[in-house]
N, C-alpha and C. Protein backbone atom coordinates (compact mmCIF):
# COMPACT_ATOMS: atom_id res chain seq x y z
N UNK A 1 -42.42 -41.73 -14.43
CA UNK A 1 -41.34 -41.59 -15.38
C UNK A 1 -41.50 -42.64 -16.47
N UNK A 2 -40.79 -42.39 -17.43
CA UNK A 2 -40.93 -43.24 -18.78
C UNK A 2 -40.03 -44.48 -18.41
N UNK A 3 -40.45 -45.74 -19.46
CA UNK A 3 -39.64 -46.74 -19.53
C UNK A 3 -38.33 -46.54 -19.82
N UNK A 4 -37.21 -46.61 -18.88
CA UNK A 4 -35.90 -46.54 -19.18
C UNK A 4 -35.67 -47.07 -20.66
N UNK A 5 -36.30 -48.30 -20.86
CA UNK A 5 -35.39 -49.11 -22.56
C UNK A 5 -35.83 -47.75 -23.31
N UNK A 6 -37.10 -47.20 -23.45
CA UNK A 6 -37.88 -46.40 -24.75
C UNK A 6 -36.86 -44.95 -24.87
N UNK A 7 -36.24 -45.04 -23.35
CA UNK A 7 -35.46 -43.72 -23.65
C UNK A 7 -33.96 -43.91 -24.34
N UNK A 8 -33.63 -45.47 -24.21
CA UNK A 8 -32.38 -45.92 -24.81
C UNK A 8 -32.57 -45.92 -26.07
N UNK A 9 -33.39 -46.36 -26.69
CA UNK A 9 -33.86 -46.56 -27.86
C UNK A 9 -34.37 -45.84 -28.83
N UNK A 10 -34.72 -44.78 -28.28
CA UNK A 10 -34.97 -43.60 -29.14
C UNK A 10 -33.70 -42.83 -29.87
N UNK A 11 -32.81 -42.14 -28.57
CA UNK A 11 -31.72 -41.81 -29.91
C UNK A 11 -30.90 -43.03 -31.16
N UNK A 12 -31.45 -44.06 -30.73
CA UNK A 12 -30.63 -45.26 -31.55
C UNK A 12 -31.50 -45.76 -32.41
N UNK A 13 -32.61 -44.92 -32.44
CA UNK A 13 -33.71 -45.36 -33.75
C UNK A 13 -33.42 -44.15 -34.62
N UNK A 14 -33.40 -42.69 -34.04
CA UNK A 14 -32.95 -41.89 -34.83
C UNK A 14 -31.68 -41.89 -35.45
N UNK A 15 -30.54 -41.95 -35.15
CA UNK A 15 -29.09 -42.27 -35.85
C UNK A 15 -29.58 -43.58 -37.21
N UNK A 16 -30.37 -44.44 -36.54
CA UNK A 16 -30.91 -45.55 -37.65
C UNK A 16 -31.38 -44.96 -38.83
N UNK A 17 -32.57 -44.06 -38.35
CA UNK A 17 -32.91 -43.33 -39.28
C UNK A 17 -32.41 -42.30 -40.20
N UNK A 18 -31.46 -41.82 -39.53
CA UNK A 18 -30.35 -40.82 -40.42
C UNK A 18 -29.63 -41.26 -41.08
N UNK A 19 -29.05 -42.19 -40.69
CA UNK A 19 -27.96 -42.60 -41.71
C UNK A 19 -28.41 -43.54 -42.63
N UNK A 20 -29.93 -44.00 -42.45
CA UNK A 20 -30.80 -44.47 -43.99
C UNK A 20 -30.99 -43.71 -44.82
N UNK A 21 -31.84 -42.35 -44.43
CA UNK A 21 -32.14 -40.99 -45.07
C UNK A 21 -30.61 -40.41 -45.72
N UNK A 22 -29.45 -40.73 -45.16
CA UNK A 22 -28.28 -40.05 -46.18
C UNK A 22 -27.60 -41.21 -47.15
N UNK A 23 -28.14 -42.52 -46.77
CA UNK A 23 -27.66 -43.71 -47.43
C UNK A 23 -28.15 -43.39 -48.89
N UNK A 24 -29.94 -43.34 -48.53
CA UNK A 24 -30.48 -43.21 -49.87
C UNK A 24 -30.29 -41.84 -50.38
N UNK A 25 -30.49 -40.79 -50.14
CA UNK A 25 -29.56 -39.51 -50.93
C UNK A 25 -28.77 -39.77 -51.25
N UNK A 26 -27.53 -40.22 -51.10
CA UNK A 26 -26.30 -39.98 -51.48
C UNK A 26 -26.45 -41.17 -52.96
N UNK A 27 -27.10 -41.98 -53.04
CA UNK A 27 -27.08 -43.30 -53.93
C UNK A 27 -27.24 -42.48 -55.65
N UNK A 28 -26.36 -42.83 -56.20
CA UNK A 28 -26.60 -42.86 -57.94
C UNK A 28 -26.59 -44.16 -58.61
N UNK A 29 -26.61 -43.81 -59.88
CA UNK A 29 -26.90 -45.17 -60.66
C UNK A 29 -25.69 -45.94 -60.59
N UNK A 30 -24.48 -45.47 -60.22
CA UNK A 30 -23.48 -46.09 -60.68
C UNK A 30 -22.64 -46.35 -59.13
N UNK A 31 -21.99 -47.20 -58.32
CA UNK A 31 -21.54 -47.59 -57.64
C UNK A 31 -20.14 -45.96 -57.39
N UNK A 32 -19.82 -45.79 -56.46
CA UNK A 32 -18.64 -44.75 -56.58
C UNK A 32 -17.34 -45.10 -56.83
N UNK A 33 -17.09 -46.57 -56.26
CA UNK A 33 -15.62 -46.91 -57.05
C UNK A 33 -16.02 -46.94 -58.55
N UNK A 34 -17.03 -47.41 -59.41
CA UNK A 34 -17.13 -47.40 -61.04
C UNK A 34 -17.11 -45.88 -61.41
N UNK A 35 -17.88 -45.31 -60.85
CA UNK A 35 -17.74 -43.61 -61.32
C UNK A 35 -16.17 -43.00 -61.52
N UNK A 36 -15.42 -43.20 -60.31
CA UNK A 36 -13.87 -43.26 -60.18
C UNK A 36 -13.36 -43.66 -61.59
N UNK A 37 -13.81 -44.71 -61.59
CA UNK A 37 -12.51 -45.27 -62.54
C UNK A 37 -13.36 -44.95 -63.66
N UNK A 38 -14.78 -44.68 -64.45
CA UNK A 38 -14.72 -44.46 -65.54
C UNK A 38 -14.33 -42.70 -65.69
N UNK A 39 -14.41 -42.16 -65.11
CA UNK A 39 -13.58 -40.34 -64.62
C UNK A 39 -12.20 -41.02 -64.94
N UNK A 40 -11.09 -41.45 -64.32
CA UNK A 40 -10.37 -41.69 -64.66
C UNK A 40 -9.62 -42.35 -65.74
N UNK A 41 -10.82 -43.50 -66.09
CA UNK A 41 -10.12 -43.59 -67.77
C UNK A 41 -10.11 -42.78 -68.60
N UNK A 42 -11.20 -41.51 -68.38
CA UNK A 42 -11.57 -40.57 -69.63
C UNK A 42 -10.89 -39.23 -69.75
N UNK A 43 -9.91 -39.45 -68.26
CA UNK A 43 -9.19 -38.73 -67.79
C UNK A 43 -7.86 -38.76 -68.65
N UNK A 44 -7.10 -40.21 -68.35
CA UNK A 44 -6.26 -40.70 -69.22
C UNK A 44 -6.18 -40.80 -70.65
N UNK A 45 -7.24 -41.12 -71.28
CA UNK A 45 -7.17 -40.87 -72.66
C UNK A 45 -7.08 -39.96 -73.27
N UNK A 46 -7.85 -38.70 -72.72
CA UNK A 46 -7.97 -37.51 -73.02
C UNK A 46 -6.62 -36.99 -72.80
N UNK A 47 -5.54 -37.19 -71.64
CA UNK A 47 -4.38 -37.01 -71.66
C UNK A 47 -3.47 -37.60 -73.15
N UNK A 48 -3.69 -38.77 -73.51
CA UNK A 48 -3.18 -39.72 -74.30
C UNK A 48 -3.48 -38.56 -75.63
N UNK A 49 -4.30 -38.34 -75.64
CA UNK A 49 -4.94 -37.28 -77.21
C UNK A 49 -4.11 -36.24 -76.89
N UNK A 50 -3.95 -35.66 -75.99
CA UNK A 50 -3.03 -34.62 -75.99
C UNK A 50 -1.73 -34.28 -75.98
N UNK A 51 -1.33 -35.83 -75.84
CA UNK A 51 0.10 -35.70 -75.65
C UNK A 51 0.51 -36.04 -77.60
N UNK A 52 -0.90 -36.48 -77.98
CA UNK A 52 0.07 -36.79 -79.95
C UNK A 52 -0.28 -35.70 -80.06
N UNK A 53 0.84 -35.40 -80.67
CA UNK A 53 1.28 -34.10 -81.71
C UNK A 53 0.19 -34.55 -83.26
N UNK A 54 -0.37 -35.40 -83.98
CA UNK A 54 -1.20 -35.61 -84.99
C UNK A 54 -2.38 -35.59 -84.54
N UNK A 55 -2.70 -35.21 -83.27
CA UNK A 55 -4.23 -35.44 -82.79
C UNK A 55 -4.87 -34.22 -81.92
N UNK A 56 -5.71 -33.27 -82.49
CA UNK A 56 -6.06 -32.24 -81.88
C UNK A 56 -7.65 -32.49 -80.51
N UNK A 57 -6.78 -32.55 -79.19
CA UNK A 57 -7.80 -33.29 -78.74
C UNK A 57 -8.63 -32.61 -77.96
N UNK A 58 -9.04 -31.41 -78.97
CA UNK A 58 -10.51 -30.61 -78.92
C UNK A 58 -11.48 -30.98 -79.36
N UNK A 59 -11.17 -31.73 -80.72
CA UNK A 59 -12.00 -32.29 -81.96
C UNK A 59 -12.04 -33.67 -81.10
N UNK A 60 -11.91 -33.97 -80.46
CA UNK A 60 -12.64 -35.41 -79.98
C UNK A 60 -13.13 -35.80 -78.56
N UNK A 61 -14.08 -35.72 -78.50
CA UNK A 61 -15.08 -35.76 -76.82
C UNK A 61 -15.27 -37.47 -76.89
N UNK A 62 -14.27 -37.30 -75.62
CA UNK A 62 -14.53 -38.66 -74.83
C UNK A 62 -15.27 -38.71 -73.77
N UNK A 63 -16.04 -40.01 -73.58
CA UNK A 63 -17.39 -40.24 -72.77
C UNK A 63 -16.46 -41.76 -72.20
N UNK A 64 -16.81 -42.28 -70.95
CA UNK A 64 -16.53 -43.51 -70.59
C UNK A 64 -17.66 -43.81 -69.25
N UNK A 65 -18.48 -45.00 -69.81
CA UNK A 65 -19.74 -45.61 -68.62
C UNK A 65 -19.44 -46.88 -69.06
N UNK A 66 -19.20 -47.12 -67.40
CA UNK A 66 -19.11 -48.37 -67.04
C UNK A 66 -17.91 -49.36 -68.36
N UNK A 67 -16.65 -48.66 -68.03
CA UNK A 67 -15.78 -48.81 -69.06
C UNK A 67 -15.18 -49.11 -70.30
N UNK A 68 -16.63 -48.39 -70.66
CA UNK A 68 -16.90 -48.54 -72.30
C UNK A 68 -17.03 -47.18 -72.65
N UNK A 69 -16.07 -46.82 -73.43
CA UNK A 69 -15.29 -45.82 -74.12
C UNK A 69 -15.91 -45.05 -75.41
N UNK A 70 -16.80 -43.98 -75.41
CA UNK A 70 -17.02 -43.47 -76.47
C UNK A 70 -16.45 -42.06 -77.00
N UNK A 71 -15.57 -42.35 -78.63
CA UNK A 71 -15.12 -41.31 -78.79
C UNK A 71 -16.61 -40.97 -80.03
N UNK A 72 -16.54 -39.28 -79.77
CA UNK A 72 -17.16 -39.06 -80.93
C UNK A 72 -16.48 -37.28 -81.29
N UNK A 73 -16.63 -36.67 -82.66
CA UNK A 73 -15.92 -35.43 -82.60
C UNK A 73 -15.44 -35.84 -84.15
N UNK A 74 -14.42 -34.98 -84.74
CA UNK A 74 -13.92 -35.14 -86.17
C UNK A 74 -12.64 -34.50 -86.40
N UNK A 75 -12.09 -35.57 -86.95
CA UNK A 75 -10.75 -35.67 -87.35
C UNK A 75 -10.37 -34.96 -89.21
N UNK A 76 -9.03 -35.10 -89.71
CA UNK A 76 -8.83 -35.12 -90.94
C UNK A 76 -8.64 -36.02 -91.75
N UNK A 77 -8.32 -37.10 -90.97
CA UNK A 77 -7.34 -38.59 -91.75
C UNK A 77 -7.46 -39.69 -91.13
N UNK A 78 -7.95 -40.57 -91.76
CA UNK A 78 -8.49 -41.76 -91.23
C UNK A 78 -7.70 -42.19 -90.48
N UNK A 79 -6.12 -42.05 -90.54
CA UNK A 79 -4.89 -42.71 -89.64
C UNK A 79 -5.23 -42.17 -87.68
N UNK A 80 -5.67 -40.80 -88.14
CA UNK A 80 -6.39 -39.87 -87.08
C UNK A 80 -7.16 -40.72 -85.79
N UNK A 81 -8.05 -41.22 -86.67
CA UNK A 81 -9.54 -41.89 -86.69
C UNK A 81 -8.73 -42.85 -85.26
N UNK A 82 -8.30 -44.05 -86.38
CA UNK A 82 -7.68 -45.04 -85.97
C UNK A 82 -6.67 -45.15 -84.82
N UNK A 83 -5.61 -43.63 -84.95
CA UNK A 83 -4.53 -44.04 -83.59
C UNK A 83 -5.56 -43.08 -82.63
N UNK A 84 -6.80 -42.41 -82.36
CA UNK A 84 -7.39 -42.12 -81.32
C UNK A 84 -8.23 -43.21 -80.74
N UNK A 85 -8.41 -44.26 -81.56
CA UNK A 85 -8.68 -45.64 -81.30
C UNK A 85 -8.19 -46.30 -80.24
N UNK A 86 -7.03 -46.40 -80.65
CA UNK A 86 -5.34 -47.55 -80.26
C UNK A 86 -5.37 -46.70 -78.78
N UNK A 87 -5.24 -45.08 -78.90
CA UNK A 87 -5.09 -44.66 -77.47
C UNK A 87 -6.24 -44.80 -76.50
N UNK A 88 -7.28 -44.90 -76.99
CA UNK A 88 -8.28 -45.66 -75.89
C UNK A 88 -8.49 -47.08 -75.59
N UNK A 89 -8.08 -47.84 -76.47
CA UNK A 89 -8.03 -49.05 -76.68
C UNK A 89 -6.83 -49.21 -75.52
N UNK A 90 -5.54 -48.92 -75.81
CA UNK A 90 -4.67 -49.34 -74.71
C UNK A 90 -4.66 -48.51 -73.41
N UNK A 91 -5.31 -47.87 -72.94
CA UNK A 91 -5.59 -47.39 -71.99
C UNK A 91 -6.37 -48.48 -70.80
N UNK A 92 -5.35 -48.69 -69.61
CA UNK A 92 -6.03 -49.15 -68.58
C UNK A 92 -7.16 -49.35 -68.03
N UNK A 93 -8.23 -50.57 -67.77
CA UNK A 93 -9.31 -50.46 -67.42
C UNK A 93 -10.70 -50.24 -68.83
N UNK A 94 -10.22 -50.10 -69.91
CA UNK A 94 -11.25 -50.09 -71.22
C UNK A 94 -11.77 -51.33 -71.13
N UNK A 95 -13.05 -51.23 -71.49
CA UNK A 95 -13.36 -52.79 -72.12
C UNK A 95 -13.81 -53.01 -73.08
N UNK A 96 -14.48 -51.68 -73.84
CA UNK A 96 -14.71 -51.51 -75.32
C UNK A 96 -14.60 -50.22 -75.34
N UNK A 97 -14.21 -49.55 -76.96
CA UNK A 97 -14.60 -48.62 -77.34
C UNK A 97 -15.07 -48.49 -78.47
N UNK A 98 -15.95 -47.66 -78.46
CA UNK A 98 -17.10 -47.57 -79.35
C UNK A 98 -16.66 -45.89 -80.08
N UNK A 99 -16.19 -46.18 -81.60
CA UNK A 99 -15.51 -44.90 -82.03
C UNK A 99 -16.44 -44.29 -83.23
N UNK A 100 -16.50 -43.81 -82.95
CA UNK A 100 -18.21 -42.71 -84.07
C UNK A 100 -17.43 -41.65 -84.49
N UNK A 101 -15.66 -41.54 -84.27
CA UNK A 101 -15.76 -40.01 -84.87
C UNK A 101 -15.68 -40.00 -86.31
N UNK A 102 -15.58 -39.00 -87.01
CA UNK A 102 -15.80 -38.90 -88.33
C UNK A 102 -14.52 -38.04 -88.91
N UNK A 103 -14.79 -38.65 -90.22
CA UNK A 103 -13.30 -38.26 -90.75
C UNK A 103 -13.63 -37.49 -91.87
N UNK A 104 -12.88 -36.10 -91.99
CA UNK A 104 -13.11 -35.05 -93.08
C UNK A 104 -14.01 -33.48 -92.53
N UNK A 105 -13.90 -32.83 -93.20
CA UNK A 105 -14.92 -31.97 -93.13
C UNK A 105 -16.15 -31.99 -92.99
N UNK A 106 -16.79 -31.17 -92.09
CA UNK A 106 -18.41 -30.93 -91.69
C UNK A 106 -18.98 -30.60 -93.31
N UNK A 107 -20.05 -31.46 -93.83
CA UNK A 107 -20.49 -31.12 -94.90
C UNK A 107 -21.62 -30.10 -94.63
């Protein structure tokens, strides 16, 4: 018969091995509590755009990595521009935003 330890040790090398093999699958670039919360800031702002009545918040695609805030998309009026700013800006958890949208008509 086999060495009793080699037979203990075998299912407890495999479980070792499995739950390395799903450790590294499951891994992305970004930690899952940061993924959370940048989903959720972009969540909130995008709420924030929708709740002003001066801000159509089709015309503006928000992006948020690693809680830095990019609006980009096009507005009519620079005031536009600016309070889609202020609503990412005061939004929980921002730490910059970086605002590229553009103001006026597609030339």
């Amino acid at each position: 018969m086999d060495n009793p330890r080699k037979i203990l040790y075998a299912p407890a090398l495999c479980i070792v091995v499995a739950a390395l093999g799903m450790a590294l699958a499951c891994r992305t670039a970004e930690p899952a509590l940061l993924q959370a919360d940048d989903s959720s800031i972009t969540a909130k702002i995008k709420a924030g755009l929708a709740a002003d009545s001066d801000l159509n918040p089709f015309s503006i695609d928000v992006t948020t990595n690693d809680r830095v805030v990019t609006l980009q998309g096009r507005v009519k009026t620079e005031d536009a521009r600016e309070k889609a700013e202020r609503i990412a800006r005061e939004t929980d958890g921002v730490r910059r935003v970086v605002n590229l949208v553009k103001v006026g008509d597609p030339q």
